[in-house]
N, C-alpha and C. Protein backbone atom coordinates (compact mmCIF):
# COMPACT_ATOMS: atom_id res chain seq x y z
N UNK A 1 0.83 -1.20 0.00
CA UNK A 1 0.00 0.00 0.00
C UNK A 1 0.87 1.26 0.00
N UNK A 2 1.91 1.34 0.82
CA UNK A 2 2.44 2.54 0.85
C UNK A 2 3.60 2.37 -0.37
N UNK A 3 4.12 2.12 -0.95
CA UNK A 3 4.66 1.48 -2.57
C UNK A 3 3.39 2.68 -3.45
N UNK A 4 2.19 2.09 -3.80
CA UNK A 4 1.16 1.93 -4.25
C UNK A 4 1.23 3.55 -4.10
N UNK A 5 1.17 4.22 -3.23
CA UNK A 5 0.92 5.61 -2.61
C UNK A 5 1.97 6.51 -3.04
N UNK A 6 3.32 5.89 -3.08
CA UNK A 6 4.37 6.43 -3.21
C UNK A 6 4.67 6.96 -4.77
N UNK A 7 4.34 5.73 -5.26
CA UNK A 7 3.62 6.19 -6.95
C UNK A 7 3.03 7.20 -7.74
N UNK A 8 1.89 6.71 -6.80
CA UNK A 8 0.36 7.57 -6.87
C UNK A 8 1.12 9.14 -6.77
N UNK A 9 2.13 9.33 -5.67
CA UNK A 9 2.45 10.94 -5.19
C UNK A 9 3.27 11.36 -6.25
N UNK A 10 4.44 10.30 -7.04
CA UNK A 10 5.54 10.40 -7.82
C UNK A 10 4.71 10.78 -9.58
N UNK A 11 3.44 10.19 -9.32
CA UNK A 11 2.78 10.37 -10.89
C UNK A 11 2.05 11.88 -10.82
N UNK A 12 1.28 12.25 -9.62
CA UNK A 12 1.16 13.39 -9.20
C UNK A 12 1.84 14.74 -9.34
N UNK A 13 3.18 14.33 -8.56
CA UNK A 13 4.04 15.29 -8.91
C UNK A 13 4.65 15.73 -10.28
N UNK A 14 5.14 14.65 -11.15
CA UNK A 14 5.68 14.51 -12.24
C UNK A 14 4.66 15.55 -13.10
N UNK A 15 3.08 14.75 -12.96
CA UNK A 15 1.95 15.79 -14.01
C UNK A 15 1.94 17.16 -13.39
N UNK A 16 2.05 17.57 -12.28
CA UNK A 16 2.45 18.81 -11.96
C UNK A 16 3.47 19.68 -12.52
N UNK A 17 4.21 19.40 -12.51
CA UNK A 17 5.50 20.08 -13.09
C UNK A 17 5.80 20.12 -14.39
N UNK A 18 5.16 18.96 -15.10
CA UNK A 18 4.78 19.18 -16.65
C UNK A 18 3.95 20.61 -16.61
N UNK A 19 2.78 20.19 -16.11
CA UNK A 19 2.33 21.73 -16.42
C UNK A 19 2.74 22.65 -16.14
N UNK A 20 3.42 22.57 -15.05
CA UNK A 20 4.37 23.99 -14.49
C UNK A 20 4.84 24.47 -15.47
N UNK A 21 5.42 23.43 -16.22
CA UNK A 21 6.92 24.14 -17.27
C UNK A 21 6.39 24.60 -18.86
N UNK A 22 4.72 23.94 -19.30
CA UNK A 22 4.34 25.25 -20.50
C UNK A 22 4.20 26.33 -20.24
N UNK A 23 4.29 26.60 -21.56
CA UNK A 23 4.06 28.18 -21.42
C UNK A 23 3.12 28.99 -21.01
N UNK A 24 3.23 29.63 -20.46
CA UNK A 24 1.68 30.38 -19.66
C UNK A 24 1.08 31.57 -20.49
N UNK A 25 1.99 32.11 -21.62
CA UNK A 25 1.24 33.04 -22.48
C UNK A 25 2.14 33.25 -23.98
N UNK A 26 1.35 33.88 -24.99
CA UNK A 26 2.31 34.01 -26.04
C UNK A 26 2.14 34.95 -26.72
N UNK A 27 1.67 36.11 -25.73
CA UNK A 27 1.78 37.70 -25.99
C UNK A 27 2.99 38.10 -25.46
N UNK A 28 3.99 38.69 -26.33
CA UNK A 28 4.77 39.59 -25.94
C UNK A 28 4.91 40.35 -24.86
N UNK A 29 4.36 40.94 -24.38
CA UNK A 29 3.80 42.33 -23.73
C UNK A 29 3.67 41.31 -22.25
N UNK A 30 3.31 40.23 -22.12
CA UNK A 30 3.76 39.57 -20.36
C UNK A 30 4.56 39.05 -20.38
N UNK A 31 6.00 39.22 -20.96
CA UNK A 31 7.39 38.18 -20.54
C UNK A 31 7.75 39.17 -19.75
N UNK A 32 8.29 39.04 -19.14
CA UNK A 32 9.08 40.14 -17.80
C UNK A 32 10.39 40.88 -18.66
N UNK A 33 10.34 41.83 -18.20
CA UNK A 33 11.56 42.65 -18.91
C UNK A 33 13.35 42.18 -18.33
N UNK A 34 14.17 42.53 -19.03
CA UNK A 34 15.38 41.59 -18.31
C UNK A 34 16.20 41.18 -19.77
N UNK A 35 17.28 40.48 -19.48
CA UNK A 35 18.56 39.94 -20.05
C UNK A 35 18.08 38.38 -20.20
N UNK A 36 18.24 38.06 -21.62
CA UNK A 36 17.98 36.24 -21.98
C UNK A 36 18.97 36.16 -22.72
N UNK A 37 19.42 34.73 -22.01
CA UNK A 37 20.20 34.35 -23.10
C UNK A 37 20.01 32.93 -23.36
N UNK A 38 20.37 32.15 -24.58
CA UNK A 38 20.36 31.39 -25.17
C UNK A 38 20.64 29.66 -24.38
N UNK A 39 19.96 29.13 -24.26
CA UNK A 39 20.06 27.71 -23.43
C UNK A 39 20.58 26.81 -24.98
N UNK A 40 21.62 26.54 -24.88
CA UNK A 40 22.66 25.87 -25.71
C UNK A 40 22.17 24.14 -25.47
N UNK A 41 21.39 23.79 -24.95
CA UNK A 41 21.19 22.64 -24.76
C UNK A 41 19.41 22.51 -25.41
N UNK A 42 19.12 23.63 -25.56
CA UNK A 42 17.96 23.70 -26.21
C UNK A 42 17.76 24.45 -27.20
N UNK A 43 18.56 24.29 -28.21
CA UNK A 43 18.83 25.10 -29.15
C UNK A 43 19.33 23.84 -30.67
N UNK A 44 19.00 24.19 -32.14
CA UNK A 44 19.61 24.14 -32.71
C UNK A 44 19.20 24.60 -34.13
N UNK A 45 20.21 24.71 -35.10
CA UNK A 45 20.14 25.28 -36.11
C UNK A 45 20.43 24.11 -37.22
N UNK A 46 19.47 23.72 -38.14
CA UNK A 46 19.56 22.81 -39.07
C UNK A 46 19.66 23.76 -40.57
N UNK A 47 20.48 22.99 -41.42
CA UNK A 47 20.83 23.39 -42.83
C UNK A 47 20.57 22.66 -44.02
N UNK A 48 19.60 23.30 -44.82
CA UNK A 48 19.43 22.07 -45.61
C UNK A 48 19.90 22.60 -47.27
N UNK A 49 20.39 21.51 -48.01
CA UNK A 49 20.95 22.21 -49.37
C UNK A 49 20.82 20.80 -50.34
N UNK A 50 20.13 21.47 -51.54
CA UNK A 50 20.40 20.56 -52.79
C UNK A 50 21.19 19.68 -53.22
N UNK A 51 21.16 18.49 -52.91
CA UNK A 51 22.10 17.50 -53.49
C UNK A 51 21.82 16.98 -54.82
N UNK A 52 22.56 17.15 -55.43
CA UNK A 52 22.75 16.63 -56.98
C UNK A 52 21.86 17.43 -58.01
N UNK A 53 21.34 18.39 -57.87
CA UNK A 53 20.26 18.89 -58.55
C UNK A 53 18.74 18.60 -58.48
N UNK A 54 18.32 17.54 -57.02
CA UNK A 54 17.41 17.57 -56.62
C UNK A 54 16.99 16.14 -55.86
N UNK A 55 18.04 15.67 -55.93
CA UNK A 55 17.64 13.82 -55.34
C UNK A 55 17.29 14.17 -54.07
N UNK A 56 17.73 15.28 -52.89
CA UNK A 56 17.41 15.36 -51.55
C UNK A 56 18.17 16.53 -51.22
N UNK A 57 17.57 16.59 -49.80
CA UNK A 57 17.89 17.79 -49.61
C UNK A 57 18.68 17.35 -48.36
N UNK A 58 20.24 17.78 -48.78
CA UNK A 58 20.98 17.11 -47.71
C UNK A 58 20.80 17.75 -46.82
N UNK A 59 20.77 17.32 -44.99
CA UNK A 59 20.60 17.86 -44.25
C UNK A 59 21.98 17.78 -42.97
N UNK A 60 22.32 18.93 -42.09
CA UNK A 60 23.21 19.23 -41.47
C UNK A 60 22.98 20.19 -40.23
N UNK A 61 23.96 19.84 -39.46
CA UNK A 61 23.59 20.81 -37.95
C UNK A 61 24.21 21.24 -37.36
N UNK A 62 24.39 22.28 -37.03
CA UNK A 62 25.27 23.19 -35.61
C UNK A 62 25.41 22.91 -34.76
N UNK A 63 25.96 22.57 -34.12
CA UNK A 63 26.11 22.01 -32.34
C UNK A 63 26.59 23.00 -31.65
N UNK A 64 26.97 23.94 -32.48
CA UNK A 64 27.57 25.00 -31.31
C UNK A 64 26.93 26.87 -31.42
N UNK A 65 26.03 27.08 -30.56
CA UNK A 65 24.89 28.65 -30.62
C UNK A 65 25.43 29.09 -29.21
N UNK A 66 25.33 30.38 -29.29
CA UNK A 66 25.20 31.29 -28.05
C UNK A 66 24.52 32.45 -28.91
N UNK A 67 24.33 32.97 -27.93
CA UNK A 67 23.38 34.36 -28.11
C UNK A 67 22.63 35.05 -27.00
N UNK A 68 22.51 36.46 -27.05
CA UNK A 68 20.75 36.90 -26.02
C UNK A 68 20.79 38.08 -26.22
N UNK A 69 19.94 38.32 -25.46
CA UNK A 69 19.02 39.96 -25.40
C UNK A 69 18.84 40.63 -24.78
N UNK A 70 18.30 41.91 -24.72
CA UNK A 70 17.44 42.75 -23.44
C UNK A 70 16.02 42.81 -24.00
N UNK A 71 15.42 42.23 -23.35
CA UNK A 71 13.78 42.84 -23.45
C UNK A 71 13.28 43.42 -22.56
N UNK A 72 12.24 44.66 -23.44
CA UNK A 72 11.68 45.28 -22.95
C UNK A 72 10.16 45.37 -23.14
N UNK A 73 9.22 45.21 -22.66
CA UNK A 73 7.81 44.67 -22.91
C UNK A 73 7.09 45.80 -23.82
N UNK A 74 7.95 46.67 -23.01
CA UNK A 74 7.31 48.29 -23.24
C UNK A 74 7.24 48.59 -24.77
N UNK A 75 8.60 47.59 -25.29
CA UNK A 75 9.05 48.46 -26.47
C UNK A 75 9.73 47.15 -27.15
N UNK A 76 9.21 45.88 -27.63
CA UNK A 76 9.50 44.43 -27.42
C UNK A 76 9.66 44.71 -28.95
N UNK A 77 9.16 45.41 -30.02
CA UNK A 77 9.66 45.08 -31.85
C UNK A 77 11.13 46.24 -31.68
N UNK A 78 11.32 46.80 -30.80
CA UNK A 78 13.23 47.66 -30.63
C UNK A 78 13.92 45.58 -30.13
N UNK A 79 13.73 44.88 -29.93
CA UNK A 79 14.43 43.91 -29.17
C UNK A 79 15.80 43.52 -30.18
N UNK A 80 16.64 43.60 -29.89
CA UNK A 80 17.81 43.59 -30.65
C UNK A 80 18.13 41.94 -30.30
N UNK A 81 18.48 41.69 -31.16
CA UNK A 81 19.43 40.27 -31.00
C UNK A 81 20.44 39.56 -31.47
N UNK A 82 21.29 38.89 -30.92
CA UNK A 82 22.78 38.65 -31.47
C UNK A 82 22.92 37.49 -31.66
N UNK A 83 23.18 36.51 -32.38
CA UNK A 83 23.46 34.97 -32.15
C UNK A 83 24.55 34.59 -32.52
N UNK A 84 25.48 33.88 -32.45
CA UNK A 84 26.74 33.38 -32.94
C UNK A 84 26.77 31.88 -33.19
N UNK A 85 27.31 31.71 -33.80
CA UNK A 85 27.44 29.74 -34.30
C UNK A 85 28.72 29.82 -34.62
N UNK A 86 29.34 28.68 -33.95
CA UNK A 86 30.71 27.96 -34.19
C UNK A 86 30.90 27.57 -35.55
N UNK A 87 31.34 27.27 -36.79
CA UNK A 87 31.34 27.37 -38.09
C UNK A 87 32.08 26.01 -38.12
N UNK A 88 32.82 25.31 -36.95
CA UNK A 88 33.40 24.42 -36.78
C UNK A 88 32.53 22.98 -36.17
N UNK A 89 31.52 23.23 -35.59
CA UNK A 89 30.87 22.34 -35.25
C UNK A 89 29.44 22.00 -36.30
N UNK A 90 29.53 22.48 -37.21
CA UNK A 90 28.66 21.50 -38.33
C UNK A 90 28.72 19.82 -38.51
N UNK A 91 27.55 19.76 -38.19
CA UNK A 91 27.51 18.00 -38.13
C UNK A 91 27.16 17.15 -39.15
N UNK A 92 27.48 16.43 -40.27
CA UNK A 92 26.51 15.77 -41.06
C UNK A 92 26.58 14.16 -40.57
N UNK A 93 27.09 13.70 -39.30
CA UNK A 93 27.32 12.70 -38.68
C UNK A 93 27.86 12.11 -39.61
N UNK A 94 28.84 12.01 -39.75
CA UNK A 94 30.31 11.75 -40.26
C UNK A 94 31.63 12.47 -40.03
N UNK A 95 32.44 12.10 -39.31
CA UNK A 95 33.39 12.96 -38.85
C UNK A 95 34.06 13.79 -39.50
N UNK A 96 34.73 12.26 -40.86
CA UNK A 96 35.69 13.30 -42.05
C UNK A 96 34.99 14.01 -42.67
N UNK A 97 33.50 13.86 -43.20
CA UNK A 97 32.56 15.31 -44.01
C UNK A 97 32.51 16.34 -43.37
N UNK A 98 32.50 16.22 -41.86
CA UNK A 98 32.37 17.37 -40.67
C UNK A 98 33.54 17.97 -40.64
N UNK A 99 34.47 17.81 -41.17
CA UNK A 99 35.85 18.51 -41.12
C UNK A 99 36.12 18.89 -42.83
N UNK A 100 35.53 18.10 -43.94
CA UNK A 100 35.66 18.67 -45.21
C UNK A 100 34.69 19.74 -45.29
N UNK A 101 33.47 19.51 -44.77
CA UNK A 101 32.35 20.80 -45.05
C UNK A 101 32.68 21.75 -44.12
N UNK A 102 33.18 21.63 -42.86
CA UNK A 102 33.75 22.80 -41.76
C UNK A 102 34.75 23.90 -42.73
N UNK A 103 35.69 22.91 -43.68
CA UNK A 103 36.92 23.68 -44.78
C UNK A 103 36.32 24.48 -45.61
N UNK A 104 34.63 24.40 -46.20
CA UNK A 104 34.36 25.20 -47.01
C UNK A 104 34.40 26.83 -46.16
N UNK A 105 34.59 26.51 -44.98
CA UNK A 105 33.78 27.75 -44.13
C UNK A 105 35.47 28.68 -44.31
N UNK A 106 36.01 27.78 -44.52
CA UNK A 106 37.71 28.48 -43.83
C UNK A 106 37.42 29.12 -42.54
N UNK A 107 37.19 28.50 -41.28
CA UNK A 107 36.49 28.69 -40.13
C UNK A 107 37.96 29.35 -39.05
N UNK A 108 39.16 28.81 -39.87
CA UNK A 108 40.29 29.70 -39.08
C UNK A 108 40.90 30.62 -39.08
N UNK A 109 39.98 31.45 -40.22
CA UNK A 109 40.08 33.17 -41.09
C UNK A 109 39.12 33.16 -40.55
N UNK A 110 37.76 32.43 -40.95
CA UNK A 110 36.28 32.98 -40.24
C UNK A 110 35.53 32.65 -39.12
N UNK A 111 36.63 32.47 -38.18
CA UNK A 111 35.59 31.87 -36.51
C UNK A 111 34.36 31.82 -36.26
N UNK A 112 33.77 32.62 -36.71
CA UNK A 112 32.80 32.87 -35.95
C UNK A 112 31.34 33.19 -37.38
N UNK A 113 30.13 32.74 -37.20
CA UNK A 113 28.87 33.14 -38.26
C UNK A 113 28.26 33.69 -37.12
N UNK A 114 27.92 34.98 -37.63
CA UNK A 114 27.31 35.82 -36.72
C UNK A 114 25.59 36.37 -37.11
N UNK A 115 24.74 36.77 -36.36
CA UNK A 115 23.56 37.33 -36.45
C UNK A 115 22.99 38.32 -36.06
N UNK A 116 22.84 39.42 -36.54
CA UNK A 116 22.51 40.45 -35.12
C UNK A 116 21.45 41.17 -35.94
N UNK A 117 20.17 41.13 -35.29
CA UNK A 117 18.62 41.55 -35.72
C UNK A 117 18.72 42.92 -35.64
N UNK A 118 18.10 43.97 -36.72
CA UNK A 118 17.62 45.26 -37.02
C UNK A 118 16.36 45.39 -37.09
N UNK A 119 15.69 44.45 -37.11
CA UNK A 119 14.13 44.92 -36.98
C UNK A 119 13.26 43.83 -37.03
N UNK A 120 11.84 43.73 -35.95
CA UNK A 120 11.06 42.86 -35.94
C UNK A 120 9.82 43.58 -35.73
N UNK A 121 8.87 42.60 -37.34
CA UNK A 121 7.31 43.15 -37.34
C UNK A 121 6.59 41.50 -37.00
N UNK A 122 5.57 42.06 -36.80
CA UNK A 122 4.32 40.52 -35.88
C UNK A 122 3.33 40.85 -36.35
N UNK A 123 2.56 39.83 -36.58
CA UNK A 123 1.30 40.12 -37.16
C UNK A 123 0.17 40.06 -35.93
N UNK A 124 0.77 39.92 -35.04
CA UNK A 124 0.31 40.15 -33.29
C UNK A 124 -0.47 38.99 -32.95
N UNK A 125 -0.39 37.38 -33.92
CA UNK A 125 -0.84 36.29 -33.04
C UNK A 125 0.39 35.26 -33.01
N UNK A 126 1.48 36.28 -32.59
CA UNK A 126 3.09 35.14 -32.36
C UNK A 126 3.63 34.97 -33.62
N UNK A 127 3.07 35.57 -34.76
CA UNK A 127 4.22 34.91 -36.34
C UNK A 127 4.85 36.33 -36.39
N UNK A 128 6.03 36.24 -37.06
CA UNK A 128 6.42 37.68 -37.64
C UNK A 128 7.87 37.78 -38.34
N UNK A 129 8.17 38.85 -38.35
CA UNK A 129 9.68 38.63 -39.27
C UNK A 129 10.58 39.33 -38.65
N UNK A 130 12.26 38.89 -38.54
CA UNK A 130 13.15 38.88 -37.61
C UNK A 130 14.46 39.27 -38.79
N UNK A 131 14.54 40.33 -38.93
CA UNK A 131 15.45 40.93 -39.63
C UNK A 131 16.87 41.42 -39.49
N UNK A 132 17.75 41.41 -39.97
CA UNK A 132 19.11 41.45 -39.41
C UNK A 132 20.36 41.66 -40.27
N UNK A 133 21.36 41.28 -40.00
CA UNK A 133 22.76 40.92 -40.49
C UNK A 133 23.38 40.24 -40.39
N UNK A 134 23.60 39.26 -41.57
CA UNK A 134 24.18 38.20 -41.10
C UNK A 134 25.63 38.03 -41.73
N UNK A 135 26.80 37.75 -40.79
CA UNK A 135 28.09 37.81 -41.16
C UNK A 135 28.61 36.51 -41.06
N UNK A 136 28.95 36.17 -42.51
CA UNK A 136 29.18 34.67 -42.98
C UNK A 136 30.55 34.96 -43.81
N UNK A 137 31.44 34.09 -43.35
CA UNK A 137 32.67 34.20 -44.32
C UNK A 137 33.18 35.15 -44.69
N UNK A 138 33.02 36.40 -43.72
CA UNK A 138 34.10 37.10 -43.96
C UNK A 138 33.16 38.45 -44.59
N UNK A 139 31.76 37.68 -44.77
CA UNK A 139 30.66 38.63 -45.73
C UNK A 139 29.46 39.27 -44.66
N UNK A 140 28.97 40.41 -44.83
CA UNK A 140 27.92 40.71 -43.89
C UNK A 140 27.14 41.04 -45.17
N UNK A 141 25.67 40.61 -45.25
CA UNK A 141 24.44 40.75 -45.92
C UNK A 141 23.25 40.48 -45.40
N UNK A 142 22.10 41.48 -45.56
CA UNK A 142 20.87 41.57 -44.81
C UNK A 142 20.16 40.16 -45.13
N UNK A 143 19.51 39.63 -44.32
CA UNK A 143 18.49 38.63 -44.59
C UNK A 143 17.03 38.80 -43.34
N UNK A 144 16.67 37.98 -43.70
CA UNK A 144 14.81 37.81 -42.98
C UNK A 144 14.67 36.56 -42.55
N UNK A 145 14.38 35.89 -41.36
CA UNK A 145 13.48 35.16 -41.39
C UNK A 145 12.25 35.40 -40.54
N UNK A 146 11.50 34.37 -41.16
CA UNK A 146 10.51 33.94 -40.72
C UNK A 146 10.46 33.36 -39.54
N UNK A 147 9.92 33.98 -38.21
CA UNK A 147 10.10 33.62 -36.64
C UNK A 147 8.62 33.04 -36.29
N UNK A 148 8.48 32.36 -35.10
CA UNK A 148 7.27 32.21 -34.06
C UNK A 148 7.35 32.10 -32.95
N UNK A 149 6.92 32.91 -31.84
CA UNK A 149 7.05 32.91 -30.95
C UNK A 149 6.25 31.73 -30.07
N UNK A 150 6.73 30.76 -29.31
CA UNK A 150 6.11 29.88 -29.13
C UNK A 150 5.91 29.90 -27.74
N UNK A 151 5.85 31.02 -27.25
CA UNK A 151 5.48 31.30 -25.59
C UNK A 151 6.52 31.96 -24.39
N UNK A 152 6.41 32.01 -23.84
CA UNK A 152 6.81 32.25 -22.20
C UNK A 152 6.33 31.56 -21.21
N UNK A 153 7.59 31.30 -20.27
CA UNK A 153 6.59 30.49 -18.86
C UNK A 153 7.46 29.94 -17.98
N UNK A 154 7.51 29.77 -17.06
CA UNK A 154 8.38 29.03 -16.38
C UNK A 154 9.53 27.77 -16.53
N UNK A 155 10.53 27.72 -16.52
CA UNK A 155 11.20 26.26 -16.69
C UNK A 155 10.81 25.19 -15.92
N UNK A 156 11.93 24.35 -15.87
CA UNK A 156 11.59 22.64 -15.17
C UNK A 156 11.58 23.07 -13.46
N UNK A 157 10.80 22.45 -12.82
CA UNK A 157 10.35 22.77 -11.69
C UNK A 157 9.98 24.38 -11.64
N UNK A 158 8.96 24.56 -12.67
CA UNK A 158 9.12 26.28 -12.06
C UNK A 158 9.79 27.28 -11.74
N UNK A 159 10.97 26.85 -12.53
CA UNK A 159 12.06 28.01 -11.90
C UNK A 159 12.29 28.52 -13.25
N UNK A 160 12.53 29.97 -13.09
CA UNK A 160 13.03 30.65 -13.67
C UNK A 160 11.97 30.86 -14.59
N UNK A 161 12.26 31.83 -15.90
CA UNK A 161 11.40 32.61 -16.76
C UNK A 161 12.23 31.90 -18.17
N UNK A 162 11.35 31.20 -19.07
CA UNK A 162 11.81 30.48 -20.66
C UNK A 162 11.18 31.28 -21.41
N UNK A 163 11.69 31.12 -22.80
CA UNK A 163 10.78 31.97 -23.79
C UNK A 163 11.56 31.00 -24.94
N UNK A 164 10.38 30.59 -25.86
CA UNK A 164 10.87 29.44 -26.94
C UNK A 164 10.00 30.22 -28.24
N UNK A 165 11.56 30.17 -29.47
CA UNK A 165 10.77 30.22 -30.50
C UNK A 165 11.47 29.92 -31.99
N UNK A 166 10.54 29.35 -33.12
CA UNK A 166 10.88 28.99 -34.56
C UNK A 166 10.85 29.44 -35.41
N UNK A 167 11.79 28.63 -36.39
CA UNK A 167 11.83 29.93 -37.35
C UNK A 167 12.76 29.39 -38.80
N UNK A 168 12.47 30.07 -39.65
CA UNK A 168 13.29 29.66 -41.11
C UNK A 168 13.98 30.55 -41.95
N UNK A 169 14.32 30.45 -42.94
CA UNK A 169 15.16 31.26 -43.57
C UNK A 169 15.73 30.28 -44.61
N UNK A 170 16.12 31.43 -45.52
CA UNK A 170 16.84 30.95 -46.75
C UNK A 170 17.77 32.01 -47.27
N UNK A 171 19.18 31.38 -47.29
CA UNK A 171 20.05 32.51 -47.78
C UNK A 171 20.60 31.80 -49.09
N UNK A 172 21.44 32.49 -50.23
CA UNK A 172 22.25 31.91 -51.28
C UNK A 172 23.99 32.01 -50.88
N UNK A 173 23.96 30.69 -50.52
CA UNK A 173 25.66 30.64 -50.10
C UNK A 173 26.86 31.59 -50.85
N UNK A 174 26.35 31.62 -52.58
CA UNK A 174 27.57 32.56 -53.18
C UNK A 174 27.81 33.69 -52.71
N UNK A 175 26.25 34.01 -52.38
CA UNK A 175 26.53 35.73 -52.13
C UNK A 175 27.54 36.14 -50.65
N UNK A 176 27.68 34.75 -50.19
CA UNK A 176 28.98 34.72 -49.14
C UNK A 176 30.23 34.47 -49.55
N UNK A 177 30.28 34.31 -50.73
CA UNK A 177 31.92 33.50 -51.03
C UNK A 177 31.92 32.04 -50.67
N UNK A 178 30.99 31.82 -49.87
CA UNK A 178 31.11 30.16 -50.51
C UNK A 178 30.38 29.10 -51.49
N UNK A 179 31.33 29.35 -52.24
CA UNK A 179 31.13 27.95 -53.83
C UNK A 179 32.07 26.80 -53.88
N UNK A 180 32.33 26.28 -52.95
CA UNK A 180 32.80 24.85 -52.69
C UNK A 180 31.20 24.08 -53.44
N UNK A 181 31.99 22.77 -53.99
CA UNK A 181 31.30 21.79 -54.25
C UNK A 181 30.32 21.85 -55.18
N UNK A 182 30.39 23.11 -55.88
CA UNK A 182 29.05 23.61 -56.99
C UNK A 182 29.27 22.87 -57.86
N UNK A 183 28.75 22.42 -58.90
CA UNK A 183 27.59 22.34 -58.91
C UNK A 183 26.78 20.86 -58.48
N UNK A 184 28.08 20.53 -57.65
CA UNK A 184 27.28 18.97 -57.02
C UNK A 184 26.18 19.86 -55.75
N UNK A 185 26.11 20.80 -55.24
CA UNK A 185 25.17 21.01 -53.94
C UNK A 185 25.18 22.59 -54.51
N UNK A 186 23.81 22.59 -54.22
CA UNK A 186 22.69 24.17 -54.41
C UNK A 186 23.40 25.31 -54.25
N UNK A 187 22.65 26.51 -54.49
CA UNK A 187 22.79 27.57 -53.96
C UNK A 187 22.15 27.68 -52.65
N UNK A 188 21.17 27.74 -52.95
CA UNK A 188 20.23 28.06 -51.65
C UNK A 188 20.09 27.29 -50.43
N UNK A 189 20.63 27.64 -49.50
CA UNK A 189 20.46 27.07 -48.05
C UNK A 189 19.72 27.32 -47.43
N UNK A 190 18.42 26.28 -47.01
CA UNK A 190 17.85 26.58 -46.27
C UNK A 190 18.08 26.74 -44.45
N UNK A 191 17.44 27.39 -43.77
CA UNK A 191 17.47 27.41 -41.92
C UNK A 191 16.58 27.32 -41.71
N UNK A 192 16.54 26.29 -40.44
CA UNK A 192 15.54 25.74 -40.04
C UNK A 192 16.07 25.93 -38.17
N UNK A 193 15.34 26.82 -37.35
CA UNK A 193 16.08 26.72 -36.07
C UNK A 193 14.87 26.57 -34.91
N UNK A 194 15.03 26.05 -33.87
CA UNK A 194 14.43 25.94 -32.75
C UNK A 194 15.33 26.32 -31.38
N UNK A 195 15.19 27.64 -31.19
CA UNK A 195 15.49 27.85 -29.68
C UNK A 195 15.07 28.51 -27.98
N UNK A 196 15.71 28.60 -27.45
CA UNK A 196 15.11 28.52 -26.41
C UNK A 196 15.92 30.23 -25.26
N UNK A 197 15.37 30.83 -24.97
CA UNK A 197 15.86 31.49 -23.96
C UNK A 197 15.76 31.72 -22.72
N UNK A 198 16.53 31.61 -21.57
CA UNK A 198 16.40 31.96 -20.54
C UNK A 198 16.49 32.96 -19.54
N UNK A 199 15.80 33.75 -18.80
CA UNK A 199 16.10 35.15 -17.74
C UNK A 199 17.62 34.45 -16.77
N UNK A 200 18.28 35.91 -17.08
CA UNK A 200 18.91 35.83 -15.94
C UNK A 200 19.09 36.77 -15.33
């Protein structure tokens, strides 16, 4: 019986704290104002590009993001944002491709792919567009994506303040200087990202 109970409290608790940890709203205007930054463990950035002129769309991933912000509720489409990706940790799970496709980047002239937002409009039910600069290879050129805000709310056990959101994009690699491998793989790269921020 007390086994039986102990359960009963452990299944209890568990559905508790699930709910604790959605999001409690996905208006802008109630995340608390403050400094977020980027939860690297809940984060990633997928790449997808034309193989062969259309057999698939090879796909690839970042393992390595940082980034964050200041928000202000008051004044939440000013929200500036910065992101950075390691150019070295591209994954296509294969080690030696992960070190031949890392070479297209020349990642030891170009450390660092950078992001930093100039302007965001919403169509005010969480979709909207996330505008910026993006510095790739040595190249800085404006791009857009397409964002969603997928809430605010507490983390795991209720702690702390999360804010999660998705989003896409499509840039043309030449207009960076990189044309490795043409015309076996596309121009156009797609982004595909899911991340996560946290108050601190």
């Amino acid at each position: 019986m007390l086994h039986r109970s102990a359960t009963a409290l452990a299944v209890v608790l568990l559905a508790s704290t699930a709910a604790a940890a959605d999001p409690t709203s996905r208006n802008p205007v109630d995340v608390p104002a403050g400094r977020y930054e980027l939860d690297p463990r809940h984060a990633s950035l997928l790449v997808r590009i034309n193989h062969l002129g259309g057999f698939s769309h090879y796909t690839m991933r970042f393992n390595s993001l940082d980034g964050d912000f200041t928000y202000d509720p008051a004044d939440w489409k000013d929200t500036k944002v910065a992101i950075t990706v390691d150019p070295k940790s591209i994954d296509t799970e294969n080690n030696g491709f992960n070190r031949t496709v890392a070479g297209y980047f020349e990642p030891d002239k170009y450390p660092v792919i950078q992001f930093t937002s100039t302007g965001l409009t919403s169509d005010g039910e969480g979709h909207g567009e996330l505008s910026g600069d993006l510095n790739f290879h040595g190249v800085t050129k404006p791009v857009t994506l397409d964002v969603t805000f997928n809430g605010v709310g507490p983390g795991l056990l209720g702690a702390g303040t999360r804010m999660g959101f998705s989003g896409t994009g499509t840039i043309k690699r030449s207009e960076f200087g990189v044309t490795a491998a043409r015309p076996f793989a596309g121009d156009n790269v797609d982004l595909v990202f899911e991340v996560e921020f946290v108050k601190k």
